[in-house]
Protein backbone atom coordinates (compact mmCIF):
# COMPACT_ATOMS: atom_id res chain seq x y z
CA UNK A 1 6.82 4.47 -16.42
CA UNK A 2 6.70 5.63 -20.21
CA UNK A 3 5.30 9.11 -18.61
CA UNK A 4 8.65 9.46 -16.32
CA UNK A 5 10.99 8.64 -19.44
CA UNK A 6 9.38 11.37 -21.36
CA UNK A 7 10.25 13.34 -18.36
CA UNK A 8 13.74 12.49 -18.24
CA UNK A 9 13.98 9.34 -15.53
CA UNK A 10 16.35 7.09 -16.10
CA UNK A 11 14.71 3.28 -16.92
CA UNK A 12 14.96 1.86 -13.68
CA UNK A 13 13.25 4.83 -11.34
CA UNK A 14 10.56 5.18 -14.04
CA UNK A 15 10.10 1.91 -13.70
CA UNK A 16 9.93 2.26 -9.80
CA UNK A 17 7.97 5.29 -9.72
CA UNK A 18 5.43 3.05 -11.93
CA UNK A 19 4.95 0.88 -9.62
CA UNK A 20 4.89 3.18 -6.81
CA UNK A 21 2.15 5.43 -8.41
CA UNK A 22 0.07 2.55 -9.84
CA UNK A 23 -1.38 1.73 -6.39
CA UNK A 24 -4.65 3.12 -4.78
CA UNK A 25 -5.95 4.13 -1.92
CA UNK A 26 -8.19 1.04 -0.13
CA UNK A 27 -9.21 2.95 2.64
CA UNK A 28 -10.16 6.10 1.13
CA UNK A 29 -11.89 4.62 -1.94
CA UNK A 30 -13.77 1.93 0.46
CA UNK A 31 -14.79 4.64 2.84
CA UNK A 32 -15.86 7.23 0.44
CA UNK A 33 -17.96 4.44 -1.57
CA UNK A 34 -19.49 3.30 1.48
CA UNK A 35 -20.48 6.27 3.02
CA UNK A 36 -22.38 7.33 -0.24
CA UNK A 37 -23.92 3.66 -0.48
CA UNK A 38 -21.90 2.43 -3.70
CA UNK A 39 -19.90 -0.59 -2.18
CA UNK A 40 -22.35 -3.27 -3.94
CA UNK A 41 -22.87 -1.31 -7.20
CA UNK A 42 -20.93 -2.91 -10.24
CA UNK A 43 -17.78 -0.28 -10.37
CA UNK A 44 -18.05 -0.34 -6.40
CA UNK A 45 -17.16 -4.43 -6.72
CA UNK A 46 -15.11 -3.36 -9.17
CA UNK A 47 -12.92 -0.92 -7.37
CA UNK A 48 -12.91 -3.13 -4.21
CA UNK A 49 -11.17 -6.09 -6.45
CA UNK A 50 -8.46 -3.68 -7.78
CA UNK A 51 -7.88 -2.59 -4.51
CA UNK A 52 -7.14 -5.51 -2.96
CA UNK A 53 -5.32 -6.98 -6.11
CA UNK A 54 -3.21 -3.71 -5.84
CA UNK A 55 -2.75 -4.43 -1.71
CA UNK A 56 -1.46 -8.25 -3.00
CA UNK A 57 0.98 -6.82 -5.63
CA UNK A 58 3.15 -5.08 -2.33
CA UNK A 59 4.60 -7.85 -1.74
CA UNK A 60 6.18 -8.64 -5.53
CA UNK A 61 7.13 -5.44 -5.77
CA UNK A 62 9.05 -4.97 -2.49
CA UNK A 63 10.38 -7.97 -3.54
CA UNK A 64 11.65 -6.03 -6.83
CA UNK A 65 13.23 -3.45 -5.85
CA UNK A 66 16.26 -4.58 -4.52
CA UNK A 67 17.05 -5.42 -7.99
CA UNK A 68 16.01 -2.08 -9.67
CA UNK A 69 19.11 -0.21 -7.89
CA UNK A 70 21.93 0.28 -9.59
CA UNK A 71 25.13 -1.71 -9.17
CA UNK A 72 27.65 -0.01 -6.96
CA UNK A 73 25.08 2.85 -5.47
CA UNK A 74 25.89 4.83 -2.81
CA UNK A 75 23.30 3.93 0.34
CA UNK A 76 20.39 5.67 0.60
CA UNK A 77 18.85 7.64 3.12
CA UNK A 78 17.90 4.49 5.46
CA UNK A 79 21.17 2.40 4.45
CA UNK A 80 22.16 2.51 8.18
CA UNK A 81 18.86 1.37 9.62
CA UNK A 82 18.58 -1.26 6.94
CA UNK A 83 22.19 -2.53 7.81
CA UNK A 84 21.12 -3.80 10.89
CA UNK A 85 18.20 -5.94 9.66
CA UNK A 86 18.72 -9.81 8.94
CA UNK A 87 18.68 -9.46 5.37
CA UNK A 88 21.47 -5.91 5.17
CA UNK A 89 24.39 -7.87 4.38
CA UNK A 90 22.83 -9.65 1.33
CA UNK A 91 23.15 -8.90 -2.62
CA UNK A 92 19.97 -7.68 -4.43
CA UNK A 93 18.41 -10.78 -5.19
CA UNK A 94 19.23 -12.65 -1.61
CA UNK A 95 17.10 -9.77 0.05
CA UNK A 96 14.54 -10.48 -3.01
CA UNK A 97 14.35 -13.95 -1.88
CA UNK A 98 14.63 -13.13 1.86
CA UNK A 99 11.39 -11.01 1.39
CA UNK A 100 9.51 -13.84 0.02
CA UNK A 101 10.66 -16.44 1.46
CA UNK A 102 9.37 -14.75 4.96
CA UNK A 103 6.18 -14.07 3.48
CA UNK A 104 5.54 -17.57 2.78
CA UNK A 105 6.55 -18.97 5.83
CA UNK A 106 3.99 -16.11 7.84
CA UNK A 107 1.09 -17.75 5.15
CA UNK A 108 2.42 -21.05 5.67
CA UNK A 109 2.48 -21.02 10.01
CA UNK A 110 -0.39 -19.32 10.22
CA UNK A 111 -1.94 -21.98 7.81
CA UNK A 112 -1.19 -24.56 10.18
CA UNK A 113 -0.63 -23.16 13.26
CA UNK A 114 -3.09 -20.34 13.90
CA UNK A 115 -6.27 -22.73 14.02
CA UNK A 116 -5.60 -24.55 16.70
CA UNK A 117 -3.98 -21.88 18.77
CA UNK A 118 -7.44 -20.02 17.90
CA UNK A 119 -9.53 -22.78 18.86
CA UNK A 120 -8.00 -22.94 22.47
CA UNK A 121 -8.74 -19.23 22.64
CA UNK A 122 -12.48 -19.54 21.32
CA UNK A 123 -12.98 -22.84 24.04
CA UNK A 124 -11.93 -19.94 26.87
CA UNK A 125 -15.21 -18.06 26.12
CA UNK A 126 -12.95 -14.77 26.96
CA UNK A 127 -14.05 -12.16 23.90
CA UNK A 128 -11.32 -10.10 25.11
CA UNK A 129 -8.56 -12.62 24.86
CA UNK A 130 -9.60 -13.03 20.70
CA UNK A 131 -9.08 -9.13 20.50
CA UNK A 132 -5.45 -9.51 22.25
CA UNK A 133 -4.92 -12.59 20.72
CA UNK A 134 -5.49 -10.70 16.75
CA UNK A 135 -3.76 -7.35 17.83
CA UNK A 136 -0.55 -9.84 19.44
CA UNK A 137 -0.45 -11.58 16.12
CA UNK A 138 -0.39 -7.95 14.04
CA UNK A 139 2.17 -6.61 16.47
CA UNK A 140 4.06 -9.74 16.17
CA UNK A 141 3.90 -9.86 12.50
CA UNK A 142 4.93 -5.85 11.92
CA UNK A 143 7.75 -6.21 13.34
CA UNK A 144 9.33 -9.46 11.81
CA UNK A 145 9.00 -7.25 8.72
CA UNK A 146 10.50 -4.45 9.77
CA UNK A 147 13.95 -7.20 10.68
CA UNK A 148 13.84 -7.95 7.24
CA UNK A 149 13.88 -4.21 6.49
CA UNK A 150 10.30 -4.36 5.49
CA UNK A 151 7.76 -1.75 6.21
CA UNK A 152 5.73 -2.86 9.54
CA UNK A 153 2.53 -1.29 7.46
CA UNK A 154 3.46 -4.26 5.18
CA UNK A 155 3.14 -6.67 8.08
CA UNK A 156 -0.31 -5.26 9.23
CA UNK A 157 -1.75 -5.89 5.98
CA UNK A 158 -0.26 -9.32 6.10
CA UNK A 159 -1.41 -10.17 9.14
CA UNK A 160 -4.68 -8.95 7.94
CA UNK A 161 -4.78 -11.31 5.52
CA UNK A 162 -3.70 -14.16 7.73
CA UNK A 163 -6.30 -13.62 10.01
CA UNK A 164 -9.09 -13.25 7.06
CA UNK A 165 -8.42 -17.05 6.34
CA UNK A 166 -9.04 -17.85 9.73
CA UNK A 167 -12.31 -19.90 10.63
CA UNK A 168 -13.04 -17.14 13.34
CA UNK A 169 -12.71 -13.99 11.23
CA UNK A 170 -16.24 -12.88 11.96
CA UNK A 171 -15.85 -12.81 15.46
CA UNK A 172 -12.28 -11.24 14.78
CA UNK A 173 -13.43 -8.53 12.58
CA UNK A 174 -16.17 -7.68 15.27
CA UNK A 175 -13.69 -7.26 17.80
CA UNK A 176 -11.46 -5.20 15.64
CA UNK A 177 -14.52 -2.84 14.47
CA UNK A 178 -13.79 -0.42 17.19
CA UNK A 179 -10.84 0.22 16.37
CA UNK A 180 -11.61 1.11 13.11
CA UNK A 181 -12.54 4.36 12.76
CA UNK A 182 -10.07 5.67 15.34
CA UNK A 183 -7.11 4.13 13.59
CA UNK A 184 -8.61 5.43 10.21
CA UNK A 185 -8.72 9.09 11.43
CA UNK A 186 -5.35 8.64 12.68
CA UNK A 187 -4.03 7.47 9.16
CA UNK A 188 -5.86 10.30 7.62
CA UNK A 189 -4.15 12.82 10.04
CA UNK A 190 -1.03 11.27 9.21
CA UNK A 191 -1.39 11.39 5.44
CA UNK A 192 -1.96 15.45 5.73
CA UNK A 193 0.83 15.60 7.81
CA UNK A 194 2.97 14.24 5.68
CA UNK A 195 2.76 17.10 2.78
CA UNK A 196 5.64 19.25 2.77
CA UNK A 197 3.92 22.38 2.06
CA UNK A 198 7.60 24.19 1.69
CA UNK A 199 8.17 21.89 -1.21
CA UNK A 200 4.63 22.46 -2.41
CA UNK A 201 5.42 26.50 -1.86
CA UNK A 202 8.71 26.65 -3.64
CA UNK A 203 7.11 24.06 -6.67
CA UNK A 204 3.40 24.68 -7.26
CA UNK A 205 3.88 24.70 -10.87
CA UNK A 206 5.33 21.13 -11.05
CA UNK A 207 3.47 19.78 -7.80
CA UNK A 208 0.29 20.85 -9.54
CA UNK A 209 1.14 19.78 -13.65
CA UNK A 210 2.12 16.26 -11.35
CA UNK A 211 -1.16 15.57 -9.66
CA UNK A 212 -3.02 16.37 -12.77
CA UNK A 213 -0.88 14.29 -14.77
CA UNK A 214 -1.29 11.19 -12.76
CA UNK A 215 -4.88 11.60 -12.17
CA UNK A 216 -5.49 11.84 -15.89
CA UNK A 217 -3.55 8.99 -16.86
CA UNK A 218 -4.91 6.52 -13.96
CA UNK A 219 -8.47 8.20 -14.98
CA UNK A 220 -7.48 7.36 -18.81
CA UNK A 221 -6.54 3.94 -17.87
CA UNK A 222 -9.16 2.95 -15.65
CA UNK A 223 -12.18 4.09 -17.95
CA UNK A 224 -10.64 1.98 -20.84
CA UNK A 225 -10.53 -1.35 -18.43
CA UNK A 226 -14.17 -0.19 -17.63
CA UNK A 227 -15.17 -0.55 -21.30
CA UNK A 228 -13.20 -3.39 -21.86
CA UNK A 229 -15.17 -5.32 -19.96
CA UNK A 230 -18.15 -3.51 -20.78
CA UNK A 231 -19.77 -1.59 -17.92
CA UNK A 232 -22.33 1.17 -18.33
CA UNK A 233 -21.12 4.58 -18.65
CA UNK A 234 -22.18 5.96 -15.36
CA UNK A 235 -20.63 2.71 -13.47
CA UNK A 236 -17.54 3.07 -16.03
CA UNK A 237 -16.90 6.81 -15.48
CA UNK A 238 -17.45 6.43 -11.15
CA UNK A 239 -15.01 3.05 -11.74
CA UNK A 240 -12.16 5.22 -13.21
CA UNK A 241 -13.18 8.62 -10.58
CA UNK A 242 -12.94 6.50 -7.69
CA UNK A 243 -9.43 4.88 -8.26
CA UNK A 244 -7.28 7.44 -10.04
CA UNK A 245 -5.52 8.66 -6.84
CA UNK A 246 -2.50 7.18 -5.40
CA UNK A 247 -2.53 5.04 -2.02
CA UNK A 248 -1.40 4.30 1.12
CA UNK A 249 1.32 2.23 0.23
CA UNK A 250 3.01 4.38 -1.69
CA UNK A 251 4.36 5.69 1.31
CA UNK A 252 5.51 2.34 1.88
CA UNK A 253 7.31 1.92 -1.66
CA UNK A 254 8.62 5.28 -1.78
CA UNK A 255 10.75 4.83 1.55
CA UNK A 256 11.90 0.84 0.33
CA UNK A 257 12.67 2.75 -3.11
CA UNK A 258 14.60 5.60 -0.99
CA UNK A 259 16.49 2.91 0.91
CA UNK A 260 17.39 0.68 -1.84
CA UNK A 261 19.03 3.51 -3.46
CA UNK A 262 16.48 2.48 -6.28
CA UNK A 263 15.04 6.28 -6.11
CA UNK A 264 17.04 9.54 -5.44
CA UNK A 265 15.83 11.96 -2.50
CA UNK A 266 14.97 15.03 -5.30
CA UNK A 267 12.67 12.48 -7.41
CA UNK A 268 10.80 10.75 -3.93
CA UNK A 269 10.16 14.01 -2.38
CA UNK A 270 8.06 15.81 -4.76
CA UNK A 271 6.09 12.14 -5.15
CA UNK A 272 5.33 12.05 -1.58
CA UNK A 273 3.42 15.68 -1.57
CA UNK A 274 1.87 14.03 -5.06
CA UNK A 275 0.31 11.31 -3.37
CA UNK A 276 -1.39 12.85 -0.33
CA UNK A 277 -2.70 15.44 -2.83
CA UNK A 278 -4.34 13.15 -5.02
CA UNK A 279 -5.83 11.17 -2.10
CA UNK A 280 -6.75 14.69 -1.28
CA UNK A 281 -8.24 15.22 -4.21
CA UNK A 282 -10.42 11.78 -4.19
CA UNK A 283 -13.52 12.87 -2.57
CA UNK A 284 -13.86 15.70 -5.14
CA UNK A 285 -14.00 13.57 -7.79
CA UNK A 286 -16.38 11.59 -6.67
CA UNK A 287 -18.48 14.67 -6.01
């Protein structure tokens, strides 16, 4: 945020592009340290509790941004689309409250009313009706957040999480595994897709002086937490290599930010060719 005020940003979409650009990537970071055998190493933990922190902190800051945009903005790019979800017609901090509000009562129904519902499933002894059961519950859950003018990426995750407090998540998560690595290639394919290489053509000067600045910083940051709390150099310096890209949900923010009016289309463009470069750019580092 100071970063984007020394660039010019006016307080609020420094603020936002903070945010956006503070979060990293879980799947690429939890794939990369897996495939090289560093998951259970101390800045392997390490990164995997960030990560999901980071995934948490969505939610607050979706939450947030309705009250970042400025009073009396014109609508942004998805003003229409967001119009016609239940929470268009409110003031800033009605949708703020909407957003939570719906979270809580997803945590809180599942709470009480996935168990049971789960434990008639398991008494079926049908493996395939768990699988249809978890993938109903995602679908289900995606798009109540996308009526509150949520991303449905949002509701995945949170449906993820519902259904890792579940007493059958083992048996869930081996039904899911499957899926896994298709749905993971797809995401990847989808995150190369998304550069705009004319953008990245017309401004490889500031793309580039942009993906180096925010790997630096993040890198800067990270290796000082590292210290802080006193790992070894080599686990310090993969700690801060392995989480100075930005993530997935980026994407996420960066559209909410669009639509809110919170960001303007010539500041989130540019970002969005940022972040798929510096998830890009991940595996390097940790070579």
């Amino acid at each position: 945020a100071l970063l984007g005020l020394a660039l010019g940003l006016p307080a609020r979409e420094a603020l936002a592009v903070g945010l956006v650009l503070s979060m990293s990537s879980t799947a690429i970071v939890l794939q990369s340290l897996a495939e090289k055998g560093l998951t259970k190493t101390a800045a392997g933990q390490s990164s995997f509790a960030v990560l999901l922190f980071q995934d948490l902190a969505v939610i607050p800051i979706l939450a947030v941004f309705p009250l970042l945009a400025p009073r009396g903005a014109a609508p942004g790019a998805a003003a229409d689309e967001h119009a016609s979800t239940w929470v268009g017609g409110l003031p800033a901090w009605g949708q703020t409250l909407a957003v939570l509000a719906v979270v809580a009562a997803v945590v809180l129904a599942a709470r009480y009313l996935l168990r049971p519902v789960f434990r008639a499933i398991a008494a079926t002894r049908l493996r395939e009706l768990f699988t249809a059961a978890a993938l109903l519950l995602v679908i289900g859950i995606a798009l109540l957040m996308t009526r509150i003018g949520l991303s449905p990426a949002l509701g995945t995750f949170l449906a993820g999480v519902v259904l890792a407090n579940s007493e059958y998540r083992h048996e869930l998560e081996s039904d899911v595994e499957p899926f896994k690595g298709l749905l993971l290639g797809l995401f990847f394919i989808a995150v190369g897709a998304s550069i705009d290489f004319r953008l990245v053509a017309s401004q490889p000067g500031r793309i580039a002086v942009l993906v180096l600045l925010v790997l630096a910083v993040k890198a800067a940051v990270l290796l000082a937490l590292a210290r802080v709390f006193r790992m070894g150099t080599d686990q310090a310096l993969l700690f801060a290599l392995a989480l100075p890209q930005v993530g997935e949900f980026a994407f996420v923010l960066l559209s909410f930010a669009l639509q809110q009016s919170v960001l303007a289309e010539q500041t989130a463009a540019p970002l969005v060719a940022v972040v798929a470069l510096t998830m890009a750019a991940t595996p390097l580092l940790l070579l």
